[in-house]
N, C-alpha and C. Protein backbone atom coordinates (compact mmCIF):
# COMPACT_ATOMS: atom_id res chain seq x y z
N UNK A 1 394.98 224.22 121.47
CA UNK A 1 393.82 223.70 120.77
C UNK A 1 393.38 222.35 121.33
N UNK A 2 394.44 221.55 121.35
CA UNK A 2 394.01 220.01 122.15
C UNK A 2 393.65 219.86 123.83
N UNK A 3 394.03 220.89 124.04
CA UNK A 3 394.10 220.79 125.67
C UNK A 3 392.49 220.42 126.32
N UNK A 4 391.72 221.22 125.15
CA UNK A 4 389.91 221.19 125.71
C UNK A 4 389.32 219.45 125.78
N UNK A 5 390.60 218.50 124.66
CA UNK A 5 390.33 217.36 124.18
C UNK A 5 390.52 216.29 125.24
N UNK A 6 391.58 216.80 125.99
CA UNK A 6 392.74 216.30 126.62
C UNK A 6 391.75 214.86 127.47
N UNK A 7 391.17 215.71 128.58
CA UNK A 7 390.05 214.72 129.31
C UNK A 7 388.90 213.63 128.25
N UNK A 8 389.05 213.79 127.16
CA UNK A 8 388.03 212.93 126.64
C UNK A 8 388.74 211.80 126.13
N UNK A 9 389.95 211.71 126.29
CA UNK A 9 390.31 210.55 125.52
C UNK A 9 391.18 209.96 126.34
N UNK A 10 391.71 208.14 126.85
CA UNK A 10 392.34 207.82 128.15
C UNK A 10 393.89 207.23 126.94
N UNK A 11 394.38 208.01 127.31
CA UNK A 11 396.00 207.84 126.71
C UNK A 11 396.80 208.49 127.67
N UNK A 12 397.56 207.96 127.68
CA UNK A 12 398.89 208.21 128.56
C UNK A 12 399.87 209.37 127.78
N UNK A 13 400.16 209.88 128.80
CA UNK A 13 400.80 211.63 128.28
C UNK A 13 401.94 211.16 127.23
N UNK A 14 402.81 210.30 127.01
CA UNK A 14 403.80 209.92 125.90
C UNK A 14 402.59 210.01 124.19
N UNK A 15 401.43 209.05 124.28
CA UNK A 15 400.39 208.52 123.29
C UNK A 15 399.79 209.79 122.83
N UNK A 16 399.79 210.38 123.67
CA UNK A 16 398.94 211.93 124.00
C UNK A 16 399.46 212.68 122.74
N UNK A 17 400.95 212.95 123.32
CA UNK A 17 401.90 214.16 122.65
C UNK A 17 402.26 213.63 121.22
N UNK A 18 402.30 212.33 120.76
CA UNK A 18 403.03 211.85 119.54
C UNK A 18 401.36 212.15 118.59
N UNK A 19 400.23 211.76 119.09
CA UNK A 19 399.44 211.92 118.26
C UNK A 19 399.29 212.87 117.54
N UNK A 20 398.99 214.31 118.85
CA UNK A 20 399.00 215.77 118.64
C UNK A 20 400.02 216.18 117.79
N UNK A 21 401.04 215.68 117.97
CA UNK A 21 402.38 215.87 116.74
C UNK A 21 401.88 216.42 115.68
N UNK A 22 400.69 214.80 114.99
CA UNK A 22 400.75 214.74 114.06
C UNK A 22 400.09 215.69 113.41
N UNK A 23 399.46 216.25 113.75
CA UNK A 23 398.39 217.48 113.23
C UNK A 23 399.20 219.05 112.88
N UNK A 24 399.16 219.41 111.93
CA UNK A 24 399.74 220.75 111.41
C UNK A 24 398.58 221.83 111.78
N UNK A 25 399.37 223.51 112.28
CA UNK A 25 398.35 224.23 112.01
C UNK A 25 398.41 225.14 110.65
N UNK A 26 397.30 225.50 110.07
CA UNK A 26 397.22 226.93 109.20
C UNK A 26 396.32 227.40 109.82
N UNK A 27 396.80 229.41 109.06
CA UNK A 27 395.87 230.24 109.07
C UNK A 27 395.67 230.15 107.88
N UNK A 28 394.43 230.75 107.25
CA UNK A 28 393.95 231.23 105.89
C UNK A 28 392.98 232.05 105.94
N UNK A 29 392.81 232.55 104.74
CA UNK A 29 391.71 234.05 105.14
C UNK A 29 390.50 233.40 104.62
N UNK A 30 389.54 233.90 104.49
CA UNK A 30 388.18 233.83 104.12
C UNK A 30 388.62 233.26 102.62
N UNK A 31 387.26 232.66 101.83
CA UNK A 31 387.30 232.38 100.68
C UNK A 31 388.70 231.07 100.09
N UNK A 32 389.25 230.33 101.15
CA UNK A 32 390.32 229.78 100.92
C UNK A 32 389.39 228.64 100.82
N UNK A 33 389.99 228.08 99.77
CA UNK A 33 389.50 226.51 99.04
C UNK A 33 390.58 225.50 99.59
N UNK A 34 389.81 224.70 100.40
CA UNK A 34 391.21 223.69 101.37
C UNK A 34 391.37 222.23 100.31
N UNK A 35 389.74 221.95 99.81
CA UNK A 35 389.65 220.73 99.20
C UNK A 35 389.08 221.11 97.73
N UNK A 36 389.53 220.74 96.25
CA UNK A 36 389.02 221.12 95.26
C UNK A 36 387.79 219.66 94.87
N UNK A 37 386.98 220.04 94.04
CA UNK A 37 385.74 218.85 93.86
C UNK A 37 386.69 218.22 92.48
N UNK A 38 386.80 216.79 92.94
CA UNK A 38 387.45 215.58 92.06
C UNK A 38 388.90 215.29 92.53
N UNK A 39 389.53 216.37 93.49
CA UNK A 39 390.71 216.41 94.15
C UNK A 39 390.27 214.67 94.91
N UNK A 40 391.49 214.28 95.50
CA UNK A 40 391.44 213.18 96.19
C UNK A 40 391.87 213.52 97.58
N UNK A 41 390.84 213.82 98.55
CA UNK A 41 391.29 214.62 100.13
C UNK A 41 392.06 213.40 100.76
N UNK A 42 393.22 214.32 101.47
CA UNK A 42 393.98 213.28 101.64
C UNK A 42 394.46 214.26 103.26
N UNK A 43 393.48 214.71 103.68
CA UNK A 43 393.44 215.65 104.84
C UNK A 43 392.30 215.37 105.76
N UNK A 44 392.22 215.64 107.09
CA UNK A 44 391.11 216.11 108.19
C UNK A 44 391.22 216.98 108.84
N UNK A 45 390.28 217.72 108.57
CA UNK A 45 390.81 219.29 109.30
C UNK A 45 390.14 219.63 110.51
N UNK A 46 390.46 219.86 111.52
CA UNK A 46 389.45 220.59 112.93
C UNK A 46 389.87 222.17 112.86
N UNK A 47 388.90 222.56 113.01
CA UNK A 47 388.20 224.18 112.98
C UNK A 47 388.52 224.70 114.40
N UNK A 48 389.99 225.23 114.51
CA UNK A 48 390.31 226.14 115.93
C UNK A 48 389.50 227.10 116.39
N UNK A 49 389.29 227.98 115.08
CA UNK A 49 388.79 229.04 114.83
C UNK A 49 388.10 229.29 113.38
N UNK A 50 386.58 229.86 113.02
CA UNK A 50 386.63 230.11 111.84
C UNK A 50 385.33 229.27 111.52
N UNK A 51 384.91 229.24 110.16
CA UNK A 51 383.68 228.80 109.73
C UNK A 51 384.37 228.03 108.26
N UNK A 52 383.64 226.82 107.76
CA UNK A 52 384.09 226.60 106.67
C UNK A 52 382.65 225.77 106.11
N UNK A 53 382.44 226.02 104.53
CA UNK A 53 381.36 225.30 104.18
C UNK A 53 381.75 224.38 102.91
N UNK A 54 380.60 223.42 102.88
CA UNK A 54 380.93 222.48 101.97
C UNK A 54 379.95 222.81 101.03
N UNK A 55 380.38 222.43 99.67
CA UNK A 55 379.60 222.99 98.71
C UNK A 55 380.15 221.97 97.49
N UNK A 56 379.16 221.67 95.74
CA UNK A 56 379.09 221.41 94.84
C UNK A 56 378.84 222.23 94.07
N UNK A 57 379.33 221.72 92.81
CA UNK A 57 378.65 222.53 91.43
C UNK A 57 377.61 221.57 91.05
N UNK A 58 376.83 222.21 90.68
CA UNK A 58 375.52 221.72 90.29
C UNK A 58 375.31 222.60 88.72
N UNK A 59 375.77 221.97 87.50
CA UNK A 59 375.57 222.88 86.34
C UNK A 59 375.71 224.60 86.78
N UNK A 60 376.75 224.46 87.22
CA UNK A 60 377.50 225.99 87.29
C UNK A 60 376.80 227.06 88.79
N UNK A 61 375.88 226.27 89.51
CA UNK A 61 375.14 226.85 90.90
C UNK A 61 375.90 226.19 91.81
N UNK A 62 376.36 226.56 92.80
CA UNK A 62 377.03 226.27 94.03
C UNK A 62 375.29 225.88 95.00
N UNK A 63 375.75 224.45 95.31
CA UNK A 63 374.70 223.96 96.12
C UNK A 63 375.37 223.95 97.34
N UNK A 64 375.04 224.36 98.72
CA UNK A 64 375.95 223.95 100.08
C UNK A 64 375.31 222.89 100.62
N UNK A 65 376.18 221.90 101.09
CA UNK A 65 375.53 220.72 101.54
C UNK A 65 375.54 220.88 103.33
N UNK A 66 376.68 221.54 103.73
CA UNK A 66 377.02 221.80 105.45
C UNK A 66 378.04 222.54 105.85
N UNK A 67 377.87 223.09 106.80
CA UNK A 67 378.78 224.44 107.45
C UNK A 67 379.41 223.38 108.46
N UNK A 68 380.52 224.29 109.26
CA UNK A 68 381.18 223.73 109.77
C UNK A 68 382.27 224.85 111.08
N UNK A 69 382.03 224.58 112.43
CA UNK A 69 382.47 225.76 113.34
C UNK A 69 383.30 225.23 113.72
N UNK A 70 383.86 226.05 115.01
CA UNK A 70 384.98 226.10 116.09
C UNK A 70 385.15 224.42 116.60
N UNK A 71 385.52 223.88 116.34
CA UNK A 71 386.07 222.36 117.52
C UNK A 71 385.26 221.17 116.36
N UNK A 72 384.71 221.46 115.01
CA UNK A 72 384.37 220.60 114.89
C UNK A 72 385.28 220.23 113.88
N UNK A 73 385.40 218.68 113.27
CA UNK A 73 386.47 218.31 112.14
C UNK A 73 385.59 218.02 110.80
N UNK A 74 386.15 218.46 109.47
CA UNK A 74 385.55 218.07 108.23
C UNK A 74 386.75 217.53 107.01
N UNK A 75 386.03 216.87 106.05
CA UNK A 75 386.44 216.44 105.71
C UNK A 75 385.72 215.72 104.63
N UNK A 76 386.34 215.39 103.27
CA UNK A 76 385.07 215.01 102.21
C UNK A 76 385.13 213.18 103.09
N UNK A 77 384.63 212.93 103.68
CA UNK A 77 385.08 211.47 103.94
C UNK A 77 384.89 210.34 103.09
N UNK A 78 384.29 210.90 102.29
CA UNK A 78 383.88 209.49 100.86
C UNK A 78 385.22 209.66 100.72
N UNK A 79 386.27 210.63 99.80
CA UNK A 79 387.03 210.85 99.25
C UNK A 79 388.38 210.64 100.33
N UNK A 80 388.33 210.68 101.14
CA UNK A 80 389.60 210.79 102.40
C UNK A 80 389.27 208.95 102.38
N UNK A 81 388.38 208.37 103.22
CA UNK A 81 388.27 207.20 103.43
C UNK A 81 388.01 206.19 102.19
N UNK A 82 388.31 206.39 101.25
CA UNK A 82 387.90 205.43 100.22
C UNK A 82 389.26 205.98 99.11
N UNK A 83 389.24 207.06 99.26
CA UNK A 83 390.45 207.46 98.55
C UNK A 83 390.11 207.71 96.86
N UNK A 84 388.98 208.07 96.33
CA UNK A 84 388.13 208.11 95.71
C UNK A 84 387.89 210.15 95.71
N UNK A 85 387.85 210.49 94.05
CA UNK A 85 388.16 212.00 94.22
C UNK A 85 386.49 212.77 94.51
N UNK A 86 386.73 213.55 95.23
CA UNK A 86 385.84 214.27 96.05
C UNK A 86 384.72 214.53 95.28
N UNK A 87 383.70 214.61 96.11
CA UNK A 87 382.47 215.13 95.36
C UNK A 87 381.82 216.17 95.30
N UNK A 88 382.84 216.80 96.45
CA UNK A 88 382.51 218.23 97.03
C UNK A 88 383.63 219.28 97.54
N UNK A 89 383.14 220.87 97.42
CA UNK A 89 384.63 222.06 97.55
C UNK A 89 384.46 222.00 99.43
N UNK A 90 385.80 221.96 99.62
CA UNK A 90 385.38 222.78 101.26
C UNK A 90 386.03 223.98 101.07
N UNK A 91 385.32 224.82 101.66
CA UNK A 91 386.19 225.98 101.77
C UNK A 91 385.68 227.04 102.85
N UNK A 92 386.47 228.16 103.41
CA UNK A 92 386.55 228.76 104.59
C UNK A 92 385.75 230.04 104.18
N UNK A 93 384.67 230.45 105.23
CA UNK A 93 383.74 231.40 105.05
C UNK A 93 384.80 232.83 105.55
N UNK A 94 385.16 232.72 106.58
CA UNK A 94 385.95 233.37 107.54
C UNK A 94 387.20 233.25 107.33
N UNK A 95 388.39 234.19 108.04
CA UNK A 95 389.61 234.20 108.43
C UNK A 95 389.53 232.83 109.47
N UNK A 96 390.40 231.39 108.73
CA UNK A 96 390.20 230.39 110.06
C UNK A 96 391.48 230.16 110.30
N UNK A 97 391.24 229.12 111.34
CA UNK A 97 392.72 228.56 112.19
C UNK A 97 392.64 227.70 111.80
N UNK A 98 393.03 226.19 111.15
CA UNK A 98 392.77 224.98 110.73
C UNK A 98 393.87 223.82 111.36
N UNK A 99 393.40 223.23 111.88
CA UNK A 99 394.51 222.20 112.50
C UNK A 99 394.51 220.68 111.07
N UNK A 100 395.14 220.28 110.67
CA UNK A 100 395.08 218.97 109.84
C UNK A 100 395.62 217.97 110.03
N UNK A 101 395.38 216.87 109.58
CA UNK A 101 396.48 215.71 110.12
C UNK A 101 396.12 214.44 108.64
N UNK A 102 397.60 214.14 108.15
CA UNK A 102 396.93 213.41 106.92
C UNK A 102 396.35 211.96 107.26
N UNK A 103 395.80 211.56 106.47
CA UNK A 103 395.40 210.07 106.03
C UNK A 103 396.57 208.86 106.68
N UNK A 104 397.78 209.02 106.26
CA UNK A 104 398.14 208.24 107.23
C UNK A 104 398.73 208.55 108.37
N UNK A 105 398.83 209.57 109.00
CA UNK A 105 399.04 209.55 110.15
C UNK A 105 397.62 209.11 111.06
N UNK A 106 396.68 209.82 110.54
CA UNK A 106 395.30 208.84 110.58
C UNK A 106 395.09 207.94 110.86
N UNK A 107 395.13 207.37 110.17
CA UNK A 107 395.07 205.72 109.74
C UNK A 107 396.15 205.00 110.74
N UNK A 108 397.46 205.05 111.17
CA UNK A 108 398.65 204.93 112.23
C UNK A 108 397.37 205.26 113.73
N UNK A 109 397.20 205.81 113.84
CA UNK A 109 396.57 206.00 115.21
C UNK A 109 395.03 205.67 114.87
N UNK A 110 394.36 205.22 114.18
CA UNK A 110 393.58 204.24 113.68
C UNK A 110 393.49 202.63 114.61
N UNK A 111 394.90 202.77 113.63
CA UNK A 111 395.39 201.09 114.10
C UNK A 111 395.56 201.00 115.22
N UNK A 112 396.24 201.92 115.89
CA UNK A 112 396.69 201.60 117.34
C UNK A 112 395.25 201.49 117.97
N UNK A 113 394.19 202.64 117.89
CA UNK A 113 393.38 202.61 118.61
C UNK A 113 392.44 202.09 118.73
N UNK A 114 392.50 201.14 117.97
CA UNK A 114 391.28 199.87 117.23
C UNK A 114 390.72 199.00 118.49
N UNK A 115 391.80 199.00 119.20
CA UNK A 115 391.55 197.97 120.94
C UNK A 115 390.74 198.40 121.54
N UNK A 116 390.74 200.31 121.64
CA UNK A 116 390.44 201.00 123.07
C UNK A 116 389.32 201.29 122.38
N UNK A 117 387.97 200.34 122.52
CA UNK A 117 386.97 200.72 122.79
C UNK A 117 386.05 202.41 122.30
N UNK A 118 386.50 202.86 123.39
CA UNK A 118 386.28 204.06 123.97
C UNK A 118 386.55 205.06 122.80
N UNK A 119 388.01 204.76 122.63
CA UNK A 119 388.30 205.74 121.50
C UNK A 119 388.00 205.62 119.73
N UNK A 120 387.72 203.91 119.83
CA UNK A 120 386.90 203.39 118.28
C UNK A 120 385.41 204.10 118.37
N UNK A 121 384.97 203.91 119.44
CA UNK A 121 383.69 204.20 119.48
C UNK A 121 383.42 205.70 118.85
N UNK A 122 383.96 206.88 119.63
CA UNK A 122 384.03 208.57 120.04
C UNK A 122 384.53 208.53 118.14
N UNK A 123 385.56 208.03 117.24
CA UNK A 123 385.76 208.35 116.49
C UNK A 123 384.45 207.82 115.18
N UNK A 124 383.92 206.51 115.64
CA UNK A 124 382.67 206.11 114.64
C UNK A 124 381.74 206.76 114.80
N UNK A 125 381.43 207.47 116.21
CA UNK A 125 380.50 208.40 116.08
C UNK A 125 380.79 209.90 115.46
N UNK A 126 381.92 210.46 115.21
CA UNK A 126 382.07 211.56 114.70
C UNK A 126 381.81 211.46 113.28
N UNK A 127 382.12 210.24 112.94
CA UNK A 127 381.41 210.10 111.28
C UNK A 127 380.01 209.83 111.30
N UNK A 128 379.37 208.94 111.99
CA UNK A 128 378.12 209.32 112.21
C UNK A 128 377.10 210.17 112.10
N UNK A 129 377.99 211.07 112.70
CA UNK A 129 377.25 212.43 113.24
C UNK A 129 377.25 213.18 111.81
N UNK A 130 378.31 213.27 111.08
CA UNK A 130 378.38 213.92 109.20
C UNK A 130 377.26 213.01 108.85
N UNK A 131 376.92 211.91 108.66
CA UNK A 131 376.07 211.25 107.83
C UNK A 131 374.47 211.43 108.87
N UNK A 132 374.44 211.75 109.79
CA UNK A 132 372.90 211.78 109.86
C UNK A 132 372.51 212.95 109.98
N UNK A 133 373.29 214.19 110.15
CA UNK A 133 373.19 215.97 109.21
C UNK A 133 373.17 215.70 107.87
N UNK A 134 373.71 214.72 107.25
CA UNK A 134 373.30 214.82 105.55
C UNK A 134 371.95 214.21 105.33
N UNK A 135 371.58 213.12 106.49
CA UNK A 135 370.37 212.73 106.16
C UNK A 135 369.16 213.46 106.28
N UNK A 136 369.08 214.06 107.52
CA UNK A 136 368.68 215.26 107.98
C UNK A 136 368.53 215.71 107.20
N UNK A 137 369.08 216.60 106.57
CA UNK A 137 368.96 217.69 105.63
C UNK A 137 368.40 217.15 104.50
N UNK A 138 369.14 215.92 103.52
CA UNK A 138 368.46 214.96 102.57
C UNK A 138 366.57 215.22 102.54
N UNK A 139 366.82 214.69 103.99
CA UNK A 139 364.98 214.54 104.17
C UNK A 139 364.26 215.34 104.36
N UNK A 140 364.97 216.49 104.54
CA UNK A 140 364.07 217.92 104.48
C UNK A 140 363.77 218.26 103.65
N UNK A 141 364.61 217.73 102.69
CA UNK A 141 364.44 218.61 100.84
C UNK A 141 363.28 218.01 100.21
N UNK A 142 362.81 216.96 100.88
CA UNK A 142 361.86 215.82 100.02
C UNK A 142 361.08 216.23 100.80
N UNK A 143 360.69 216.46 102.47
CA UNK A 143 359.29 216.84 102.89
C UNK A 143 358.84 218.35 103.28
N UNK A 144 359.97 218.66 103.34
CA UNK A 144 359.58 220.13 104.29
C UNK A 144 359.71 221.20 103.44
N UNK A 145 359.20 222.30 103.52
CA UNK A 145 359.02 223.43 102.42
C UNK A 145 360.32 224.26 102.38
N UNK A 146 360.62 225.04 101.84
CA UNK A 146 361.86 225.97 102.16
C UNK A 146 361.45 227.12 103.65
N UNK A 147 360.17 227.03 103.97
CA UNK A 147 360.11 228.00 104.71
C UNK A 147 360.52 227.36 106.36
N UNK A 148 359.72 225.87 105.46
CA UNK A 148 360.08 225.20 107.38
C UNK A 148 362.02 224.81 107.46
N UNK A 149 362.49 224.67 106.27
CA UNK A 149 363.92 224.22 106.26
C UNK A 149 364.59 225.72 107.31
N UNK A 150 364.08 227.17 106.60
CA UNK A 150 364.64 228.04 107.54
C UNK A 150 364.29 227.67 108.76
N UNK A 151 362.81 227.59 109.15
CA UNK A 151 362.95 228.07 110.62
C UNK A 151 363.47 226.80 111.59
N UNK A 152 363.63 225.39 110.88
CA UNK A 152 364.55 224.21 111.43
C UNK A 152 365.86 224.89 111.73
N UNK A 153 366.51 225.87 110.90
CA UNK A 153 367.37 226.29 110.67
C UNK A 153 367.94 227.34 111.94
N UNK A 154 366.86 227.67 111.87
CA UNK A 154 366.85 229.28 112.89
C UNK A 154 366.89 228.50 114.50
N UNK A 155 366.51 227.13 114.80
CA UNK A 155 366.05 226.42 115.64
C UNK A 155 367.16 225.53 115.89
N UNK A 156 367.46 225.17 115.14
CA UNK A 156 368.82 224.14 115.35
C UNK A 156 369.96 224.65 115.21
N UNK A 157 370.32 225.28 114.33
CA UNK A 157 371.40 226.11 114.03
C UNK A 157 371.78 227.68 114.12
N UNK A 158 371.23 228.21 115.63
CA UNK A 158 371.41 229.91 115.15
C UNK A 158 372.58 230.35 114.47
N UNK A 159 374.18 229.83 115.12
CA UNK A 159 375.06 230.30 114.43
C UNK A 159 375.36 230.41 113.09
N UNK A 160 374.19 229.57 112.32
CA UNK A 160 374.69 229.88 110.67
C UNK A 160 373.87 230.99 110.29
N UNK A 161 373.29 231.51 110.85
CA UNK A 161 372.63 232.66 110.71
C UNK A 161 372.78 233.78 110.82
N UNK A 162 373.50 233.92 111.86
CA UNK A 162 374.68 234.77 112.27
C UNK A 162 376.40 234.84 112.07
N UNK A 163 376.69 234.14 111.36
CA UNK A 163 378.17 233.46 110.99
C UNK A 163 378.09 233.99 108.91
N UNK A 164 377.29 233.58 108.95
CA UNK A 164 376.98 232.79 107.15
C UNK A 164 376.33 233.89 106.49
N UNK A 165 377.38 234.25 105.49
CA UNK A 165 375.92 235.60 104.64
C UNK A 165 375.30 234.58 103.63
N UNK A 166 374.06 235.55 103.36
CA UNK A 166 372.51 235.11 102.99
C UNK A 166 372.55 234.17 101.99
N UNK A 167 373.71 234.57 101.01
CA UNK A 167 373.55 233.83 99.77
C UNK A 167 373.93 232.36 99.86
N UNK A 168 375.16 232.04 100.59
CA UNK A 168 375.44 230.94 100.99
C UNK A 168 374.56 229.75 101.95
N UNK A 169 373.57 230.80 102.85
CA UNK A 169 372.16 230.06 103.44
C UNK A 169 371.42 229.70 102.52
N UNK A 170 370.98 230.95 101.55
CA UNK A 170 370.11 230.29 100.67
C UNK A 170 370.51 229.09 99.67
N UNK A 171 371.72 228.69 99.15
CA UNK A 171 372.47 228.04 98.50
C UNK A 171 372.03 226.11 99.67
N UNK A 172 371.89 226.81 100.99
CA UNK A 172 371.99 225.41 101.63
C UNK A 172 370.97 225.08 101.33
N UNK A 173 369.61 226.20 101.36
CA UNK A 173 368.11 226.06 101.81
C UNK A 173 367.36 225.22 100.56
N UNK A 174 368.57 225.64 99.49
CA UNK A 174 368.08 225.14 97.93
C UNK A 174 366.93 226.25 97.32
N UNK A 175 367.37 227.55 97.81
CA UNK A 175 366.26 228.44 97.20
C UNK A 175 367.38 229.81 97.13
N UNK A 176 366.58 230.72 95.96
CA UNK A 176 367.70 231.84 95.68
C UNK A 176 367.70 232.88 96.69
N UNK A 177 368.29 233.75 96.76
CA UNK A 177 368.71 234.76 97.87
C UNK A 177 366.96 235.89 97.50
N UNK A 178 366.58 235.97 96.61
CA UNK A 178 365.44 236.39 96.48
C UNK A 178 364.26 235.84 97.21
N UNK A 179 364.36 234.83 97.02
CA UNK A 179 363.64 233.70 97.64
C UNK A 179 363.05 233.44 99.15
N UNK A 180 364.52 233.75 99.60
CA UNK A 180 365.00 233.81 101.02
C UNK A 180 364.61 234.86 101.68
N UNK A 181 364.71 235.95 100.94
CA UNK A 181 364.38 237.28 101.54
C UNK A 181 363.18 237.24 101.52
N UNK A 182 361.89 236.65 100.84
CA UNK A 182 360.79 236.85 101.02
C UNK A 182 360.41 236.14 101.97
N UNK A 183 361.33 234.33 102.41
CA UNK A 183 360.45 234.21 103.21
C UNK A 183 360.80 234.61 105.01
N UNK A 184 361.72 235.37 104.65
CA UNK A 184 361.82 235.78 105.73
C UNK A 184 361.35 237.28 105.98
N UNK A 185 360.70 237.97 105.03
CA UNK A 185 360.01 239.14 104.97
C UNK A 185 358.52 238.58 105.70
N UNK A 186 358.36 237.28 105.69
CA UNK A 186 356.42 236.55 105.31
C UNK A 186 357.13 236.53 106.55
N UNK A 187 357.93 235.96 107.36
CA UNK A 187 358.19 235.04 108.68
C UNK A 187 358.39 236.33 109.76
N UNK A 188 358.71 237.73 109.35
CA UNK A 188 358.37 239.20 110.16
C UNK A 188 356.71 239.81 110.20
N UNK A 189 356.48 239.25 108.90
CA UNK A 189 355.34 240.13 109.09
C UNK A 189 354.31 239.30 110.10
N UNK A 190 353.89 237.87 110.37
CA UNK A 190 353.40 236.47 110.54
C UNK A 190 353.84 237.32 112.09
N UNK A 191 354.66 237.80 112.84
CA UNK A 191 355.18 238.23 114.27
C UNK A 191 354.40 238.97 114.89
């Protein structure tokens, strides 16, 4: 799993192997709940294999806030980095592979790596990158219609389209699976 990583980060093969240590793998099947909402995540998980989405209750409706594929890491990070109980479920669409590594082993190679530049940087941008897909999306809900949110969707993201059944898209799109189907009935016929 790390080997694809190997070249992106400048550590010496001893720094290398103790890090990788630290990370556990699971399998789990589809429908597995990794993080519960108010739980206190005390995990970061990278996606070997597999799909996992993040989601709320919203007065008893599952809202999805973001999906999540192969090589990328999630994690409630309000709740992991603040230590503060979650605000949101993660859980696995698919049969996944999950690599994890806790909070403080984290935080231990945190510290160490606070010097190297390179590797503070690559890790502030991976949080980054979660917060300006939430903004993203945030700001779609306030300007863009549900029809343009799909085809942003269809445009930026094919794999959730192909990965993700309908109900769980529509759950992201903020519109019901009825909903969805029409406007993608309007978005065939419009061809």
């Amino acid at each position: 799993m790390f080997d694809q990583f190997r070249n992106k980060f400048l550590l010496d093969d001893s720094k290398w192997i103790e890090y990788t240590n630290f990370f556990q793998r699971i399998e789990v099947p589809a429908k597995t709940i990794l993080l519960e909402e108010g739980e206190i995540s005390k995990k970061l998980l990278i996606i070997e294999k597999g799909c996992i989405r993040v989601w709320f209750n919203n007065n008893g409706k599952d809202l999805t806030t973001q999906f999540f594929f192969e090589n990328q890491s999630v994690a409630s990070i309000e709740s992991f980095m603040k230590k503060m109980p979650s605000p949101v479920v993660i859980e696995t669409i698919e049969p996944s592979v999950i690599w994890w590594i806790s909070k403080k082993d984290l935080d231990k190679i945190l510290e160490e790596i606070k010097e190297i530049p390179e590797l503070r940087d690559r890790f502030i941008n991976m949080l980054f990158e979660r917060t300006f897909d939430y903004m993203k999306h945030f700001v779609s809900f306030i300007k863009d219609s549900p029809t343009q949110r799909y085809l942003n969707l269809i445009e930026e993201r094919p794999q959730v389209l192909q990965r993700v059944p309908q109900h769980y898209i529509a759950s992201y799109l903020g519109v019901s699976t009825v909903h969805l189907s029409r406007i993608k009935s309007k978005l065939v016929h419009k061809k």
